[in-house]
Protein backbone atom coordinates (compact mmCIF):
# COMPACT_ATOMS: atom_id res chain seq x y z
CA UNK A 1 -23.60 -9.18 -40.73
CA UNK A 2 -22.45 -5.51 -39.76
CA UNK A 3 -21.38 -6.73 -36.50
CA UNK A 4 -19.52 -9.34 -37.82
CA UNK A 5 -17.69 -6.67 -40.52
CA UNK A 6 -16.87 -4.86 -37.32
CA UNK A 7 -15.29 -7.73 -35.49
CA UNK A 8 -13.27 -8.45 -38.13
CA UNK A 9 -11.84 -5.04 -39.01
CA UNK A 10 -11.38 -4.37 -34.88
CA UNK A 11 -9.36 -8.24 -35.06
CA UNK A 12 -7.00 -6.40 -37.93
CA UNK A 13 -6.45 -3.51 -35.53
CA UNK A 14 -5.70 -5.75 -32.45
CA UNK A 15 -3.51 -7.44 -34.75
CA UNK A 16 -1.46 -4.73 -35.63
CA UNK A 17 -1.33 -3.37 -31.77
CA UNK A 18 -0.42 -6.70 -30.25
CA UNK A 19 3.37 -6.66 -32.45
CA UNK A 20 3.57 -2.99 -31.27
CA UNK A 21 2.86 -3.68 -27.48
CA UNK A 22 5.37 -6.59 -27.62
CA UNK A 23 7.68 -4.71 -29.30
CA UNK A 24 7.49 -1.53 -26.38
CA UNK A 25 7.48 -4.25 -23.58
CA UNK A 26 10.81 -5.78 -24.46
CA UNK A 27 12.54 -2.40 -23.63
CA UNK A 28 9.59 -1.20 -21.22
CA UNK A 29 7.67 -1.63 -18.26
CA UNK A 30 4.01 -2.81 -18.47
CA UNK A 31 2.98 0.00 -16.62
CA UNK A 32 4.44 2.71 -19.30
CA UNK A 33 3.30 0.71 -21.76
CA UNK A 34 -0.16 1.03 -19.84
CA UNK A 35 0.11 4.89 -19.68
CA UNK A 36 1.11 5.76 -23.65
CA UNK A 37 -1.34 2.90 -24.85
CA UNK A 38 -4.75 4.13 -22.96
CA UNK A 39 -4.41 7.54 -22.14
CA UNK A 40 -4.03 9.09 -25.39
CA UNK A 41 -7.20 7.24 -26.73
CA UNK A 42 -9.19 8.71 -24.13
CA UNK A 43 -9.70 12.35 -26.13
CA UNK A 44 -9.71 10.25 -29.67
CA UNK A 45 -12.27 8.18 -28.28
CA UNK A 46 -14.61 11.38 -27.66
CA UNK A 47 -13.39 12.98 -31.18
CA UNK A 48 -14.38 9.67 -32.65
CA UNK A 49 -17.88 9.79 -30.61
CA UNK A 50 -18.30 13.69 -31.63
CA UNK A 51 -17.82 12.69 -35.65
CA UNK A 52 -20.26 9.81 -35.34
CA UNK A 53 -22.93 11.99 -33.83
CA UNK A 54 -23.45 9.45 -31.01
CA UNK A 55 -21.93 12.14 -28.48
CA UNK A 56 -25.49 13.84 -28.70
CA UNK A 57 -27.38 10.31 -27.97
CA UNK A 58 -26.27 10.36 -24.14
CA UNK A 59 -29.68 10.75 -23.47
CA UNK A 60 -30.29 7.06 -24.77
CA UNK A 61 -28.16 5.33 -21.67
CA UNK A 62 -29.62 5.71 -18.05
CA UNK A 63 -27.01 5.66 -15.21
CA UNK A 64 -27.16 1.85 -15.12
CA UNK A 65 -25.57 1.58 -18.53
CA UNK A 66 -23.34 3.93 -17.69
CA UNK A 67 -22.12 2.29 -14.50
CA UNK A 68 -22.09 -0.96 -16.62
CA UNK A 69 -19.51 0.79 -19.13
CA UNK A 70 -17.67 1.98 -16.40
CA UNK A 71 -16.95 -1.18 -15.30
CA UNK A 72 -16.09 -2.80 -18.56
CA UNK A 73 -13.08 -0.06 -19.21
CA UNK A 74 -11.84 -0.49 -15.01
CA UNK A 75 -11.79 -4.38 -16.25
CA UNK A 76 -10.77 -4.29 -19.71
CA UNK A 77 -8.42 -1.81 -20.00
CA UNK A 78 -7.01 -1.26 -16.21
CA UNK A 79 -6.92 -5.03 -15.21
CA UNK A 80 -7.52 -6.65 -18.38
CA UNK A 81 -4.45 -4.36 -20.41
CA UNK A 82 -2.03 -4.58 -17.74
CA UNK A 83 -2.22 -8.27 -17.19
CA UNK A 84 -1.93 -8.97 -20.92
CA UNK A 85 1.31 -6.71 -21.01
CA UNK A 86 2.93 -8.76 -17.94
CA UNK A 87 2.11 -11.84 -19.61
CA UNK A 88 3.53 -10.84 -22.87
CA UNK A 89 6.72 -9.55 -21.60
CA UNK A 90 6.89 -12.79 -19.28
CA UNK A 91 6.12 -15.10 -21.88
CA UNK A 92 5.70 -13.99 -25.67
CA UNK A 93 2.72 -12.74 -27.43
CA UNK A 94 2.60 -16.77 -29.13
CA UNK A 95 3.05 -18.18 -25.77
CA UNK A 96 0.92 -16.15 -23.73
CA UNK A 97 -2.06 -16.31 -26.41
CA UNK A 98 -3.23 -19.94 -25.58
CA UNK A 99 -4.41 -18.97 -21.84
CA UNK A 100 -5.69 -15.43 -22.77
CA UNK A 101 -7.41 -17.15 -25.74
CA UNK A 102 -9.37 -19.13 -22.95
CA UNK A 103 -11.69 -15.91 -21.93
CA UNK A 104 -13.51 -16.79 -24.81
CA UNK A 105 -15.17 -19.46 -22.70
CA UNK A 106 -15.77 -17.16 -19.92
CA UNK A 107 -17.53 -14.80 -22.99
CA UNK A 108 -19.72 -17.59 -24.65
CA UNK A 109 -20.70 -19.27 -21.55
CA UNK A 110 -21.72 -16.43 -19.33
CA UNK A 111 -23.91 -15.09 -22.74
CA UNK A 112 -25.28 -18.19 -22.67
CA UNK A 113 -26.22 -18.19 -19.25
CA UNK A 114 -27.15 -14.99 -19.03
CA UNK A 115 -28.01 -12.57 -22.22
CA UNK A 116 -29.56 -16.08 -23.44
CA UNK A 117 -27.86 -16.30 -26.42
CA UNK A 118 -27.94 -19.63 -28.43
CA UNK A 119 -25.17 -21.53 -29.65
CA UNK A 120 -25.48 -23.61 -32.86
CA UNK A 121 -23.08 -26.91 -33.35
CA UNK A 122 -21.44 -24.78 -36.23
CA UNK A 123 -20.64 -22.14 -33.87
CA UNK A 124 -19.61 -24.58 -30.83
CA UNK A 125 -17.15 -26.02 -33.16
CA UNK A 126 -15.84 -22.77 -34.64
CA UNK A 127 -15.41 -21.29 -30.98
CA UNK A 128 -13.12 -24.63 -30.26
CA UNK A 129 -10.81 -24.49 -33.07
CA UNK A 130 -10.05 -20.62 -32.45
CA UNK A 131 -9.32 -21.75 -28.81
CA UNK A 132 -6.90 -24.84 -29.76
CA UNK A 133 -5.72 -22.87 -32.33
CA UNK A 134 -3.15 -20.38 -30.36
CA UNK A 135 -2.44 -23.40 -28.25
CA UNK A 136 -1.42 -25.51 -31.04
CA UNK A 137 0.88 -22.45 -32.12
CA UNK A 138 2.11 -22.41 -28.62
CA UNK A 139 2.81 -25.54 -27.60
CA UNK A 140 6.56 -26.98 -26.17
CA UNK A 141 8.79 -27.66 -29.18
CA UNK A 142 10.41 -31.64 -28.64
CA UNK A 143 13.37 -29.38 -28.64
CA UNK A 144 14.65 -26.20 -27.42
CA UNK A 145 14.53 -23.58 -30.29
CA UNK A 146 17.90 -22.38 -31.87
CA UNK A 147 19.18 -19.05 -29.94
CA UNK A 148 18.03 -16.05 -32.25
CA UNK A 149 21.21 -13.66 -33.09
CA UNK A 150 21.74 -10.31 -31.43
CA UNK A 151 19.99 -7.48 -33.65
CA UNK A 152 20.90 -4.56 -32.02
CA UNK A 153 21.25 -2.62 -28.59
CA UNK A 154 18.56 -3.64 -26.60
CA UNK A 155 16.81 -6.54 -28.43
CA UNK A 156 15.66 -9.27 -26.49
CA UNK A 157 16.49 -12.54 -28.33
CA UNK A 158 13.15 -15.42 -28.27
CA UNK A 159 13.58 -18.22 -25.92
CA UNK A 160 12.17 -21.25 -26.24
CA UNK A 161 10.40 -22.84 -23.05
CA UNK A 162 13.45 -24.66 -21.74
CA UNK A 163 15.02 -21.04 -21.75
CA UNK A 164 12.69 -19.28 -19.65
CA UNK A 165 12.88 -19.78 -15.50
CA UNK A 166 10.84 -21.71 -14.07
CA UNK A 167 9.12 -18.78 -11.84
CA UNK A 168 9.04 -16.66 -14.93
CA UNK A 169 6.80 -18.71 -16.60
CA UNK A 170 4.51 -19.34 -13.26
CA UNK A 171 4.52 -15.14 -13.28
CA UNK A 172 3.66 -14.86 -17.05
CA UNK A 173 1.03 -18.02 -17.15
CA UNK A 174 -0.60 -16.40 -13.86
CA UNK A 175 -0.68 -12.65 -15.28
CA UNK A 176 -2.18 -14.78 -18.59
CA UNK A 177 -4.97 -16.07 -16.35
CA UNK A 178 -5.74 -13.29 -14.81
CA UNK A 179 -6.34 -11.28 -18.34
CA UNK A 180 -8.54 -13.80 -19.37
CA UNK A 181 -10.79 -13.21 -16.28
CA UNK A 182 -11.32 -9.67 -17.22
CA UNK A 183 -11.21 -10.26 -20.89
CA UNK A 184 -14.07 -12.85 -20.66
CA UNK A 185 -16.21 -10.85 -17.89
CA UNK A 186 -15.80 -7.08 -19.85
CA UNK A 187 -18.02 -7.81 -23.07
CA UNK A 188 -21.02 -8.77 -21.12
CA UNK A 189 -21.13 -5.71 -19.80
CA UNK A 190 -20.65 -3.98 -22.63
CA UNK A 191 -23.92 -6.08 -24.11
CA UNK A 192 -25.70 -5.82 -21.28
CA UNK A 193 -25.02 -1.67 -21.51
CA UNK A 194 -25.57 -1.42 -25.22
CA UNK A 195 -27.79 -4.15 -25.83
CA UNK A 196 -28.73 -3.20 -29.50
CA UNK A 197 -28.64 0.23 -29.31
CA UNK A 198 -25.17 0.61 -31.55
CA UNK A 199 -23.92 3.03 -29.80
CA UNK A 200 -20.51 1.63 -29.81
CA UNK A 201 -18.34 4.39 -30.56
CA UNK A 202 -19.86 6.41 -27.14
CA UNK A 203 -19.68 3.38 -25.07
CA UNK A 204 -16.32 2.72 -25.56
CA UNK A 205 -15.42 6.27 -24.98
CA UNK A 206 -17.15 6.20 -21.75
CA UNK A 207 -15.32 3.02 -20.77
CA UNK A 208 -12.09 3.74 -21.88
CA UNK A 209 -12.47 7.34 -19.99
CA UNK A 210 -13.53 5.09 -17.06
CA UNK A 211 -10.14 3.68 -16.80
CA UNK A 212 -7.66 6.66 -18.40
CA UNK A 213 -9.21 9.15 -15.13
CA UNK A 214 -7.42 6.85 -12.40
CA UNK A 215 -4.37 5.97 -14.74
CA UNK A 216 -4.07 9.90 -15.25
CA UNK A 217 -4.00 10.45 -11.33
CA UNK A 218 -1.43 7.63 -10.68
CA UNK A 219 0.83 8.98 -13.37
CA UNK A 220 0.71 12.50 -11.15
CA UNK A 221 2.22 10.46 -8.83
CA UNK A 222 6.01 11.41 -7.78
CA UNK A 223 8.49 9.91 -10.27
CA UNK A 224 5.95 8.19 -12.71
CA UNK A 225 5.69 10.96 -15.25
CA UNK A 226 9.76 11.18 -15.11
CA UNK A 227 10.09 7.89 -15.38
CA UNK A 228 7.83 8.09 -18.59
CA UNK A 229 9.90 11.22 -20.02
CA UNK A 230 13.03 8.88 -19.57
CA UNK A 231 11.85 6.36 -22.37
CA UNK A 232 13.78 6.26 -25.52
CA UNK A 233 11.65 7.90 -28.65
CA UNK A 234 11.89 4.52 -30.33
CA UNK A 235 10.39 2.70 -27.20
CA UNK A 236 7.54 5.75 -26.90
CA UNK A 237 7.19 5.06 -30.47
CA UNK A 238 5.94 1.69 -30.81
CA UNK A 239 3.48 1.96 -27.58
CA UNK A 240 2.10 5.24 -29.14
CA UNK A 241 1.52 3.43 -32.85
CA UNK A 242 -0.44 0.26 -30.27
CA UNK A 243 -2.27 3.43 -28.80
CA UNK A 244 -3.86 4.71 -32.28
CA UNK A 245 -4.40 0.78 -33.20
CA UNK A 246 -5.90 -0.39 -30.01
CA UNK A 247 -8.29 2.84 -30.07
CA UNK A 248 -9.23 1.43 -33.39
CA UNK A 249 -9.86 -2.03 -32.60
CA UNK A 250 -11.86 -1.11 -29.51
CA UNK A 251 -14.22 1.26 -31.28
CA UNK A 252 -14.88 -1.66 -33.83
CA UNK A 253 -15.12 -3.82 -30.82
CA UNK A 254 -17.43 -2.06 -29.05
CA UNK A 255 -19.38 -1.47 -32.66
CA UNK A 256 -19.42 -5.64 -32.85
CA UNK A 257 -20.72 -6.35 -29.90
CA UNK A 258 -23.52 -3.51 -30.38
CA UNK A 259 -24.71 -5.30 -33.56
CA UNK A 260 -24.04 -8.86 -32.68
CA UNK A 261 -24.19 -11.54 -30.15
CA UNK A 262 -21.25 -12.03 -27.59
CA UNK A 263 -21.24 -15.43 -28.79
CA UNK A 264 -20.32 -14.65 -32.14
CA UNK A 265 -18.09 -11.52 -31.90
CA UNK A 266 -15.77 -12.29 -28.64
CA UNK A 267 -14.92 -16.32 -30.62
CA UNK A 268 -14.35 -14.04 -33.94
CA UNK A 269 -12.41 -11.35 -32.19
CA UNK A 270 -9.85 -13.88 -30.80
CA UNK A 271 -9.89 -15.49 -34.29
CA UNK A 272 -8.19 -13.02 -35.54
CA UNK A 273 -5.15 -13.05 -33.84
CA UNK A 274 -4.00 -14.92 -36.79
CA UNK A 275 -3.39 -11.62 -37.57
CA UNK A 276 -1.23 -10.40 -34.39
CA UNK A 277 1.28 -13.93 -35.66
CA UNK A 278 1.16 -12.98 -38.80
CA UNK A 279 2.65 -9.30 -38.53
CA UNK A 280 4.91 -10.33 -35.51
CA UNK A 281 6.55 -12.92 -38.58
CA UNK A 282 7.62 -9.75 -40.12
CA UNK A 283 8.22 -7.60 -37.44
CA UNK A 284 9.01 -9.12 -34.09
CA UNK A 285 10.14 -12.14 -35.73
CA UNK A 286 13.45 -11.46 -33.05
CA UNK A 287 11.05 -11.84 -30.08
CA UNK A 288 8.36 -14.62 -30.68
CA UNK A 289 8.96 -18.21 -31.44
CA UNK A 290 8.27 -19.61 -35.01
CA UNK A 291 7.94 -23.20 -36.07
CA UNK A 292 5.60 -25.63 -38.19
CA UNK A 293 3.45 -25.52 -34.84
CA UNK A 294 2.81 -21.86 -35.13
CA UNK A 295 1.79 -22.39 -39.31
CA UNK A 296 -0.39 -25.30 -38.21
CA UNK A 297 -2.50 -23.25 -35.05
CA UNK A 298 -3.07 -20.08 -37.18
CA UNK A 299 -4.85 -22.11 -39.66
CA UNK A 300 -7.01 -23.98 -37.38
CA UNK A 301 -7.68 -20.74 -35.68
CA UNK A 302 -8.68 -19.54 -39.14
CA UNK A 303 -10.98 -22.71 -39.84
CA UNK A 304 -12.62 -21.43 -36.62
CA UNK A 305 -13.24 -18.11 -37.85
CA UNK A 306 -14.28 -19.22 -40.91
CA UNK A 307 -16.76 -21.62 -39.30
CA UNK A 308 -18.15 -18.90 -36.86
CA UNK A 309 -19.75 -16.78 -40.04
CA UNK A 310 -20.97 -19.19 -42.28
């Protein structure tokens, strides 16, 4: 049940990062969106760790769960991040969700296969409806949406699919696929480091210092960290509010997947972007497309949740 608690609370966090990342990317690049949302978590990560007490149970992980975390934070976070902020500033946060969604396969059946984790018919059928859910939300309108006005300097109006160029869409949708990959792989990984030990706070920190060392050195390179002073304070704003979030969400990630089974918390996790289209209603509403489709895919995505805990 703790696990589950976790997941939830980590889903909320995601939630409220996802409407912040989107809202960076629309004036940003992926890759300074990359830099101001991972880097700064890396030292709150081992503050968080310190607090918890878990900094002093190193001794509990050998070097294979170490190298195990280190390769869940160079997945997650270096491939997984980047890929989902190409596809969202290709695509949409709604319309990207549908293919990212679709690492929750990859999750489920590699625990099955190997952590040997059992799925009950319950749990199969909860895992589905958070998967159609998204795509329900992000399906083709019969018709193209109504052009949303200008808002300001800078805003980027939502399209709908007829809109968007043809190779666009092939470069968001591939980007999409590609973050599902490492989305799906990275939380067996983290099981197989943490296995129920609970020390999620100091595995995360070690995997998200895994991938902030070699973003740190490739922001030394010439022009990056000028070309990261150069963003506007509003811009830096938003992906620095996704950086505090997303630090949030992945210590409660990494704390459900320490008490619970892959197959429950990675289906719940992506449950809960109900809560990413809920906030982008009221804050991104200028960016993302909104129709009965979205209403009817974030409750079957909650049905799914729902059906996942009972």
């Amino acid at each position: 049940m703790l696990g589950i608690v976790f997941t939830v609370i980590a889903a909320f966090f995601f939630g409220i990062s996802t409407v912040s990342m989107r809202r960076g990317v629309a004036t940003s690049s992926a890759l300074n969106g990359l830099y101001l949302t991972l880097l700064p978590g890396v030292p709150l990560f081992w503050l968080a760790a310190a607090a918890t007490g878990q900094l002093f149970e190193m001794d509990r992980l050998d070097g294979g769960d170490v190298l195990l975390l280190v390769g869940a934070g160079l997945t997650h976070f270096m491939v997984g991040r980047y890929c989902t902020l190409r596809a969202m500033a290709a695509l949409g946060a709604n319309r990207a969700s549908p293919v990212i969604v679709s690492s929750v396969l990859i999750s489920v059946g590699a625990a099955i296969l190997f952590l040997d984790e059992r799925v009950s018919g319950l749990m199969a059928l909860g895992t589905l409806l958070v998967i159609v859910g998204p795509g329900v939300a992000a399906s083709r309108p019969k018709r193209p949406a109504i052009p949303a006005p200008t808002i300001g300097a800078g805003a980027v109006a939502a399209m709908s699919f007829d809109d968007i160029p043809r190779d666009r869409l092939i470069r968001g949708y591939a980007w999409a696929v590609a973050n599902a990959i490492a989305f799906g792989t990275s939380p067996l990984l983290i099981k197989a480091a943490l296995g129920d030990s609970g020390l999620g706070v100091l595995g995360g920190a070690i995997a998200y210092t895994s991938a902030g060392v070699p973003l740190a050195l490739v922001l030394l390179m010439p022009g990056q960290l000028a070309n990261l002073r150069r963003l506007d304070s509003n811009t830096r704003n938003w992906f620095l509010v996704a950086a505090v979030t997303i630090m949030l969400a992945q210590l409660f990630r990494f704390l459900g997947i320490a008490h619970t089974d892959v197959s429950v918390a990675v289906p719940l996790l992506r449950g809960g972007a109900v809560f990413a289209v809920v906030m982008a209603f009221f804050v991104n509403r200028h960016l993302e497309s909104f129709n009965r489709r979205v209403i009817i895919g974030t409750a079957v995505a909650i049905l799914g949740s729902i059906a996942l805990v009972v």
